[in-house]
C-alpha atoms as a PDB file:
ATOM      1  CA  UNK A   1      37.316 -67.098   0.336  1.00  0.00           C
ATOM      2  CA  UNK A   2      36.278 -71.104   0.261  1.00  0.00           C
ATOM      3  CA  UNK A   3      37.815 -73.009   3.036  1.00  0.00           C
ATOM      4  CA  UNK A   4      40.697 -74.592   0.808  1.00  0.00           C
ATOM      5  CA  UNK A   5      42.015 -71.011  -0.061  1.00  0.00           C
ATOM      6  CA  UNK A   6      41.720 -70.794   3.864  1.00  0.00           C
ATOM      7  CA  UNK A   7      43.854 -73.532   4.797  1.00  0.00           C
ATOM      8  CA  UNK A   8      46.300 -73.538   1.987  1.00  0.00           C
ATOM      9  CA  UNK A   9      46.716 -69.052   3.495  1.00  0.00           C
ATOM     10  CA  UNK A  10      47.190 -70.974   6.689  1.00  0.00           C
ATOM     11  CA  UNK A  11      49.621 -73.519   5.230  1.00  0.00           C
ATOM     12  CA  UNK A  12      51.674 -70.571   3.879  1.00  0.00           C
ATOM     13  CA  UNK A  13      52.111 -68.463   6.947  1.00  0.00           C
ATOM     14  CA  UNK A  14      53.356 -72.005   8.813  1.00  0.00           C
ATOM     15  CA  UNK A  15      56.000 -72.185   6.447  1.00  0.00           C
ATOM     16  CA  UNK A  16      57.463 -68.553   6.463  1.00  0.00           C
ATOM     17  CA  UNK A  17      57.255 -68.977   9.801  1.00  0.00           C
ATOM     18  CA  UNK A  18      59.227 -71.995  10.012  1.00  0.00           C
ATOM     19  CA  UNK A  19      61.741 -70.564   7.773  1.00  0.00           C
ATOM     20  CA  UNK A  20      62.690 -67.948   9.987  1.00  0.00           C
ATOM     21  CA  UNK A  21      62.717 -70.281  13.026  1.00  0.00           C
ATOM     22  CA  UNK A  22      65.362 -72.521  10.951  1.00  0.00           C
ATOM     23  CA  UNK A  23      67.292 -68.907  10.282  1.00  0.00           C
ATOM     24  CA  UNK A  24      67.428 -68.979  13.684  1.00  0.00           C
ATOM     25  CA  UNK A  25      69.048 -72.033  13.777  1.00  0.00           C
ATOM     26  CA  UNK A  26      65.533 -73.955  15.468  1.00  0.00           C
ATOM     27  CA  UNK A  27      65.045 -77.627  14.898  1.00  0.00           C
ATOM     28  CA  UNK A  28      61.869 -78.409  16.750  1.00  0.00           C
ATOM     29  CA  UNK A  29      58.658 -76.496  16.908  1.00  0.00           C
ATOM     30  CA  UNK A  30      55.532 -77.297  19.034  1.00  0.00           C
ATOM     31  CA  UNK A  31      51.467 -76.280  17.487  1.00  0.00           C
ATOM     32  CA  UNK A  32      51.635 -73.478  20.378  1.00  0.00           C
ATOM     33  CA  UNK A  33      54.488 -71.712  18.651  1.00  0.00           C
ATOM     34  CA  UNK A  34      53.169 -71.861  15.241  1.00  0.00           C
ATOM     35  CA  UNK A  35      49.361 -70.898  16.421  1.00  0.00           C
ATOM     36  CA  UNK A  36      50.619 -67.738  18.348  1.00  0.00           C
ATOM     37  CA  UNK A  37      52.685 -66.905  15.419  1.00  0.00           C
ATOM     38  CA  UNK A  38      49.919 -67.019  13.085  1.00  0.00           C
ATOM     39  CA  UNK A  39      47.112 -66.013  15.217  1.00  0.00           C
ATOM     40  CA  UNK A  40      45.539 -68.914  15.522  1.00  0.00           C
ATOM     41  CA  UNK A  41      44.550 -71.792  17.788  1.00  0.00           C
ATOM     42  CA  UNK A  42      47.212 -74.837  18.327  1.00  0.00           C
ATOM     43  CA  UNK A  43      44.232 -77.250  17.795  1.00  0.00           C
ATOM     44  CA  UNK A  44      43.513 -75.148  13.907  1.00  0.00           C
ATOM     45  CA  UNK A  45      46.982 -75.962  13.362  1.00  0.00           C
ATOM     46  CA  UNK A  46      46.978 -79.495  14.392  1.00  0.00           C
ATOM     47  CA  UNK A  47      43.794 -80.270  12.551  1.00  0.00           C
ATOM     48  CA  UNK A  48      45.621 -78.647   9.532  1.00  0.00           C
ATOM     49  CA  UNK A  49      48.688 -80.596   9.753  1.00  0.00           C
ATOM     50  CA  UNK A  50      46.688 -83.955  10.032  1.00  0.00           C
ATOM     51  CA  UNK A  51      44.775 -83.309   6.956  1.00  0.00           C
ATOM     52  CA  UNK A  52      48.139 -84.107   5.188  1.00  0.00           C
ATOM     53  CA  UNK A  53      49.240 -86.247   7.410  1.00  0.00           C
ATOM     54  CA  UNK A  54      51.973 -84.079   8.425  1.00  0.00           C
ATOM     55  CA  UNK A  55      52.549 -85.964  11.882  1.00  0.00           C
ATOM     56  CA  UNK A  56      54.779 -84.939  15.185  1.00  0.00           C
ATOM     57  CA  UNK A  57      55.097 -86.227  18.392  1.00  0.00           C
ATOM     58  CA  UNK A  58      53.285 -84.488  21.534  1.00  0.00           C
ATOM     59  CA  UNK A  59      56.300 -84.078  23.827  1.00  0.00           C
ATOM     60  CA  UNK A  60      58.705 -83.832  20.972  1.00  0.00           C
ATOM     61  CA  UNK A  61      57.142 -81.387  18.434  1.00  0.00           C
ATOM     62  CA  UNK A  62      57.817 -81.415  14.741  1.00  0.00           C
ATOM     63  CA  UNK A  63      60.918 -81.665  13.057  1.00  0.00           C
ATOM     64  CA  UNK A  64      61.091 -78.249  11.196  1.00  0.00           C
ATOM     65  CA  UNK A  65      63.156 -79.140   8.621  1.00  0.00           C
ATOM     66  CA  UNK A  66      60.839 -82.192   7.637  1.00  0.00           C
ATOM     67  CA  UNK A  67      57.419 -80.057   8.042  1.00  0.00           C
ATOM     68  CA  UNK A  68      58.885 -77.330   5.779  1.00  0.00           C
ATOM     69  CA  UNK A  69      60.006 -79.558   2.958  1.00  0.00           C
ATOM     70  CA  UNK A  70      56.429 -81.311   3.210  1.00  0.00           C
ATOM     71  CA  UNK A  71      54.716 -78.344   3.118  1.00  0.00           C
ATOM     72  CA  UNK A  72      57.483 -77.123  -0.080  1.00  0.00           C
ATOM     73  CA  UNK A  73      56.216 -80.419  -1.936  1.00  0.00           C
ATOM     74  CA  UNK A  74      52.013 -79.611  -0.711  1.00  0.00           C
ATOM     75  CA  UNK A  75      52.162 -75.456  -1.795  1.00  0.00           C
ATOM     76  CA  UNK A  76      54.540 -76.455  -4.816  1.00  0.00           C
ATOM     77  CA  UNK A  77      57.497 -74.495  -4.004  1.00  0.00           C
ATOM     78  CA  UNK A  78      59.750 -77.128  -5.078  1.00  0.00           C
ATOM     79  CA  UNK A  79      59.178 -76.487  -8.536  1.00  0.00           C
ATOM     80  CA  UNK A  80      59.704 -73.414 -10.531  1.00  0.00           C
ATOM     81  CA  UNK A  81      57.816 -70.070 -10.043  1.00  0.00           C
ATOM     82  CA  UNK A  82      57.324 -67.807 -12.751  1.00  0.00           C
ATOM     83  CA  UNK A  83      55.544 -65.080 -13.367  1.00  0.00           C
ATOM     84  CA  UNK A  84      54.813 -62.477 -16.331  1.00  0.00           C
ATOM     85  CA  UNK A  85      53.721 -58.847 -15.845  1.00  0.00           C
ATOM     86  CA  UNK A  86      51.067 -57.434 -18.381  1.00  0.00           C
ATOM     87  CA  UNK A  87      51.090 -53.832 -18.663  1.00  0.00           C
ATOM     88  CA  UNK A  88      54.389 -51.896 -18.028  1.00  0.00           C
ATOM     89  CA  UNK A  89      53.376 -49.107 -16.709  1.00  0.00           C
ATOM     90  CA  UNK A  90      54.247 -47.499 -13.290  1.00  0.00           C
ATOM     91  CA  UNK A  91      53.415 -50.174 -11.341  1.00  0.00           C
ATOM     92  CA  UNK A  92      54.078 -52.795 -13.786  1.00  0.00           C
ATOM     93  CA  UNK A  93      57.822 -51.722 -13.501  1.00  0.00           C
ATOM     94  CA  UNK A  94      57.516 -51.696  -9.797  1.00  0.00           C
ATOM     95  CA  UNK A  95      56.627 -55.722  -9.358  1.00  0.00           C
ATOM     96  CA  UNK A  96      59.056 -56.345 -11.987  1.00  0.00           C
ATOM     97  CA  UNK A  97      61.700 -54.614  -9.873  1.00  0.00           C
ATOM     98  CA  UNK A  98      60.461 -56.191  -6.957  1.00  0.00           C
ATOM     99  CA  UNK A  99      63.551 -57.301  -4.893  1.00  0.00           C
ATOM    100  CA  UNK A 100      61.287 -59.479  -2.614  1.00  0.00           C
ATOM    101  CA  UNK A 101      60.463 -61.795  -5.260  1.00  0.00           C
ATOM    102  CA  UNK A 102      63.968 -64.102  -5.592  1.00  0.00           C
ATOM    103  CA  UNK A 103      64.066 -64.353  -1.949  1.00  0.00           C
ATOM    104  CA  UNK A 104      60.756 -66.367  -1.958  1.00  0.00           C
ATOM    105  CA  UNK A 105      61.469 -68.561  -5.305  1.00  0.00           C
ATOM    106  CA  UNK A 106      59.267 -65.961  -7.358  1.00  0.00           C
ATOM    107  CA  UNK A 107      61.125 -64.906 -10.877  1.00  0.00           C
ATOM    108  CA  UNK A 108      59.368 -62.203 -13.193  1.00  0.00           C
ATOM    109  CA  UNK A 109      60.596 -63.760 -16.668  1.00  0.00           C
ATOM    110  CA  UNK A 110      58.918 -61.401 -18.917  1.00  0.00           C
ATOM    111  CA  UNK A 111      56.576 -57.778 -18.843  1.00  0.00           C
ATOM    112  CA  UNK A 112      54.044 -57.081 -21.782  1.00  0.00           C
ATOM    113  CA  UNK A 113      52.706 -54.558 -22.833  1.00  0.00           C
ATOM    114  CA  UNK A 114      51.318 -52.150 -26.607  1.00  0.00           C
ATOM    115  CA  UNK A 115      53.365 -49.575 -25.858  1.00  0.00           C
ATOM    116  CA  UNK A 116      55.793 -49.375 -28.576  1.00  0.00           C
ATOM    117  CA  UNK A 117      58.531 -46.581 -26.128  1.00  0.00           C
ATOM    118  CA  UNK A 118      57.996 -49.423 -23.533  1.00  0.00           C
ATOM    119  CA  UNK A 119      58.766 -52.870 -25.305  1.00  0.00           C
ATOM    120  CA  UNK A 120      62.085 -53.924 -25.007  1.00  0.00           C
ATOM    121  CA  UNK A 121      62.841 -57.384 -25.456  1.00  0.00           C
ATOM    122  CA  UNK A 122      67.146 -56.454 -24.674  1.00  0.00           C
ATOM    123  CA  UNK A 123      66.241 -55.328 -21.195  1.00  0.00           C
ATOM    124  CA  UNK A 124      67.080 -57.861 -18.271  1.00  0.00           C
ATOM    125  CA  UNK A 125      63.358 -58.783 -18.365  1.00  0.00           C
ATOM    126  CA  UNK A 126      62.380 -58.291 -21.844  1.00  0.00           C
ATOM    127  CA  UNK A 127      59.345 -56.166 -22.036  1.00  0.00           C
ATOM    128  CA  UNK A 128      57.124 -57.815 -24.774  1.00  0.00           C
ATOM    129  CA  UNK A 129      54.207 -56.984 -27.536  1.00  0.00           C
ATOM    130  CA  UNK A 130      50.871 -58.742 -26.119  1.00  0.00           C
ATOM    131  CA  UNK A 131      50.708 -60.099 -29.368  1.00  0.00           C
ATOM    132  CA  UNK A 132      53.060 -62.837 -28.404  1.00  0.00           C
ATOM    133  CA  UNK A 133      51.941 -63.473 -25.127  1.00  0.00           C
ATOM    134  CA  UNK A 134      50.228 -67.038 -25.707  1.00  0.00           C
ATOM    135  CA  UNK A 135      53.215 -67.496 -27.254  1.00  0.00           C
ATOM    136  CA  UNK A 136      55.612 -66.887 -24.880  1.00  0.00           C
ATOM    137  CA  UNK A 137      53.453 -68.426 -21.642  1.00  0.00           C
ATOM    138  CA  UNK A 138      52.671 -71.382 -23.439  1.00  0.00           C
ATOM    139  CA  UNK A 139      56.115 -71.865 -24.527  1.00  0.00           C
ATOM    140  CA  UNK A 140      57.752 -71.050 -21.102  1.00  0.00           C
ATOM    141  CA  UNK A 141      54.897 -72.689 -19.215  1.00  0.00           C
ATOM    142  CA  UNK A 142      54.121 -69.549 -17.075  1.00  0.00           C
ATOM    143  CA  UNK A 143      51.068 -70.504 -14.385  1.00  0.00           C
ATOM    144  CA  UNK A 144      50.499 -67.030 -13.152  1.00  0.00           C
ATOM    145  CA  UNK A 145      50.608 -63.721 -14.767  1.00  0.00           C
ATOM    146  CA  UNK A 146      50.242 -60.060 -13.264  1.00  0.00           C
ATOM    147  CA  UNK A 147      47.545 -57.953 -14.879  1.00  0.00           C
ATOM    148  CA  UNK A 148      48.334 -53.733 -14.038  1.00  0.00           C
ATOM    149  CA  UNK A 149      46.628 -52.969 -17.437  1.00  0.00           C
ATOM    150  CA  UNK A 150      43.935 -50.578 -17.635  1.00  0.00           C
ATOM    151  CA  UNK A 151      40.235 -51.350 -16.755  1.00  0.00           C
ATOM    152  CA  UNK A 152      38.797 -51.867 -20.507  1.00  0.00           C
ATOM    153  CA  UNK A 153      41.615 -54.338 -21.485  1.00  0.00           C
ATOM    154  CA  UNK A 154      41.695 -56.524 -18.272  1.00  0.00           C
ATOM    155  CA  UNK A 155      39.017 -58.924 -18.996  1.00  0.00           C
ATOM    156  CA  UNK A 156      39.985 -58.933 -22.416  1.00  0.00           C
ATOM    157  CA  UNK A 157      43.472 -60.286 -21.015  1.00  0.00           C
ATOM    158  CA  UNK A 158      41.966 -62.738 -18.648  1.00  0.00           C
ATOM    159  CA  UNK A 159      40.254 -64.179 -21.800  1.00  0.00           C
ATOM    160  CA  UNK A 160      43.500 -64.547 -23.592  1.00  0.00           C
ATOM    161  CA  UNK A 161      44.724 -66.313 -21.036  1.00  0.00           C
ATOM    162  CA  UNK A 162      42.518 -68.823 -20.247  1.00  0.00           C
ATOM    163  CA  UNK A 163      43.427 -70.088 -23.873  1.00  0.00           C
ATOM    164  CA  UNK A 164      46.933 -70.514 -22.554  1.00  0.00           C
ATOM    165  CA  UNK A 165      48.360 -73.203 -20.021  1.00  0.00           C
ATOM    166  CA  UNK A 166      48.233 -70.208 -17.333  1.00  0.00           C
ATOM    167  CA  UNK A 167      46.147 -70.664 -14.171  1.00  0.00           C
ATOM    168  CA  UNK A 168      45.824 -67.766 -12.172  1.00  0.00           C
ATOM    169  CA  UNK A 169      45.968 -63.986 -12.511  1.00  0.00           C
ATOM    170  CA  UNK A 170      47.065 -61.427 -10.020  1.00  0.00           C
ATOM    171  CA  UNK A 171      44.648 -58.594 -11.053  1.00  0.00           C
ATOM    172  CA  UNK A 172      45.826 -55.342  -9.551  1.00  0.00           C
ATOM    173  CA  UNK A 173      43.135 -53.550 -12.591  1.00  0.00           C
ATOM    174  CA  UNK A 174      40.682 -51.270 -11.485  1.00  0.00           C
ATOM    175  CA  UNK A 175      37.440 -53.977 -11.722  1.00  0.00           C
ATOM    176  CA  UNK A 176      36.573 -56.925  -9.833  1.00  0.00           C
ATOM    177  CA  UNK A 177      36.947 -60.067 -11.972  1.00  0.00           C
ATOM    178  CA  UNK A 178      35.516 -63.757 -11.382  1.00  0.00           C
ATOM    179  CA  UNK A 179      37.306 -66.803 -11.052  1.00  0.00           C
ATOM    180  CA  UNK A 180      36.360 -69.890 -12.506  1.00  0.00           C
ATOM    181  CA  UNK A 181      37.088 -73.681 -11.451  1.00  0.00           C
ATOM    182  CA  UNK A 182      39.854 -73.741 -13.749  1.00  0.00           C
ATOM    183  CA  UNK A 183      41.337 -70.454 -13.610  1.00  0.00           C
ATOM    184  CA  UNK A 184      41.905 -68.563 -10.207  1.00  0.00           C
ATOM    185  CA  UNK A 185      41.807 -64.214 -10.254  1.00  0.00           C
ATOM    186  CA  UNK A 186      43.159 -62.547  -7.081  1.00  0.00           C
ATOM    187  CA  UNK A 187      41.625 -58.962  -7.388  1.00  0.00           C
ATOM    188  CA  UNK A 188      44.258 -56.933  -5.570  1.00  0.00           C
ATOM    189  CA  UNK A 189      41.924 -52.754  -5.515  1.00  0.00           C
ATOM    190  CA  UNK A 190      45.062 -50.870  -3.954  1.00  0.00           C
ATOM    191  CA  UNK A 191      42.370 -47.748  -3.320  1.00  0.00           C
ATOM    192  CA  UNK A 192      40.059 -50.208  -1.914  1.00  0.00           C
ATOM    193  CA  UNK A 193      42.577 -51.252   0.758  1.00  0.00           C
ATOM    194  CA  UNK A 194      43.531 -47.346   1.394  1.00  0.00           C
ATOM    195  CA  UNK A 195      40.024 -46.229   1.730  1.00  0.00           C
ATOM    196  CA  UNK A 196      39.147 -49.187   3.832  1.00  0.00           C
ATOM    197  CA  UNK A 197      41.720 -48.820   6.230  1.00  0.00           C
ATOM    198  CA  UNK A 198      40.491 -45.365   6.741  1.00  0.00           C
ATOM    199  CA  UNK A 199      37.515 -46.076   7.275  1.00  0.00           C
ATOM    200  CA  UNK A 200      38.838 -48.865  10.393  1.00  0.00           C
ATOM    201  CA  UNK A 201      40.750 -45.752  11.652  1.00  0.00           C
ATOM    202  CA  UNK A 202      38.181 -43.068  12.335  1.00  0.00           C
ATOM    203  CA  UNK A 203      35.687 -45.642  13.144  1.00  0.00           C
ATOM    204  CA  UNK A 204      37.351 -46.898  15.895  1.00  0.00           C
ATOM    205  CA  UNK A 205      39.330 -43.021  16.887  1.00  0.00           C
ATOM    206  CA  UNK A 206      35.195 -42.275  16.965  1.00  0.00           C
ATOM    207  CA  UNK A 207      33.923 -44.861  18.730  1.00  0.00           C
ATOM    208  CA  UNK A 208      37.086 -45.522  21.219  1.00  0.00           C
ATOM    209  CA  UNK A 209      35.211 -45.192  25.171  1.00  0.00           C
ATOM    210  CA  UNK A 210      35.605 -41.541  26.512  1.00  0.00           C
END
């Protein structure tokens, strides 16, 4: 991960953060608060404020509501998020049913997929042909797409897309793919993740001291 992807993660966990102080009916929060939430050091978080000039006072704190709109307008949650799902499979139809996705500005708007029992353009997120899919994220101006498609057509997909006006790809395939400067690919290996975390839990039930 380059250090922009770094501090823009960093950015993100402020925020969500800062929402649920404001829940809490909060109006002032100091670096201290915001480092031990996120697991970091105040001076991180100060240096990471100042880069965007995203000032406070030392005795006072920051204003919560003024940091969280700034950092809205920065991570570009105060325009529209929306997001396709290609291949409608199992898991496809699990992140389109996603419930957690309205309450963080995220709207699936469409699924994809070949799968002529699956398309089904009526349903309260049409499920469409890949066939139309430049059409459809071009005309809808979709920035980031979901690929759950199967391991032979995901860089196929990817390619499609770049020859669209999306940017990014949430690849939860089965292979590892590259981004680029212009175009941004998340790989997402659920087994990976499993497996790995596995592996942290007998390594340290095997090497805890006797």
């Amino acid at each position: 991960m380059n250090s922009n992807q770094e501090v823009i993660r960093r950015l993100s966990k402020y925020r969500n953060v800062m929402r649920k102080m404001q829940a809490l009916g909060l109006v002032k929060v100091f670096s201290d608060n915001l480092a031990d939430a996120v697991g970091v050091s105040p001076s991180l978080v100060r240096k990471d404020f100042s880069m965007f000039s995203l000032s406070g006072n030392k005795r006072g704190g920051y204003r919560i509501e003024d940091l969280v709109t700034k950092l809205n307008v920065l991570l570009g949650k105060d325009k529209k998020q929306f997001i396709v799902i290609i291949g409608c499979g199992k898991l496809g139809q699990a992140l389109m049913n996603h419930n957690a996705f309205p309450r963080v500005g995220i709207r699936v708007v469409a699924g994809f997929d070949s799968d002529p029992e699956v398309i089904n353009p009526e349903a309260p997120i049409p499920i469409l042909h890949v066939k139309d899919i430049k059409e459809f994220v071009n005309e809808n101006e979709i920035r980031v797409a979901a690929l759950t498609v199967p391991e032979p057509a995901a860089q196929g997909m990817v390619d499609t897309l770049k020859k669209t006006c999306c940017k990014g790809v949430i690849n939860f395939a089965p292979v590892s793919l590259k981004s680029s400067e212009d175009f941004l690919i998340h790989n997402m290996n659920i087994e990976q993740e499993i497996e790995n975390l596995f592996y942290n839990i007998h390594f340290a039930e095997t090497n805890a001291p006797k």
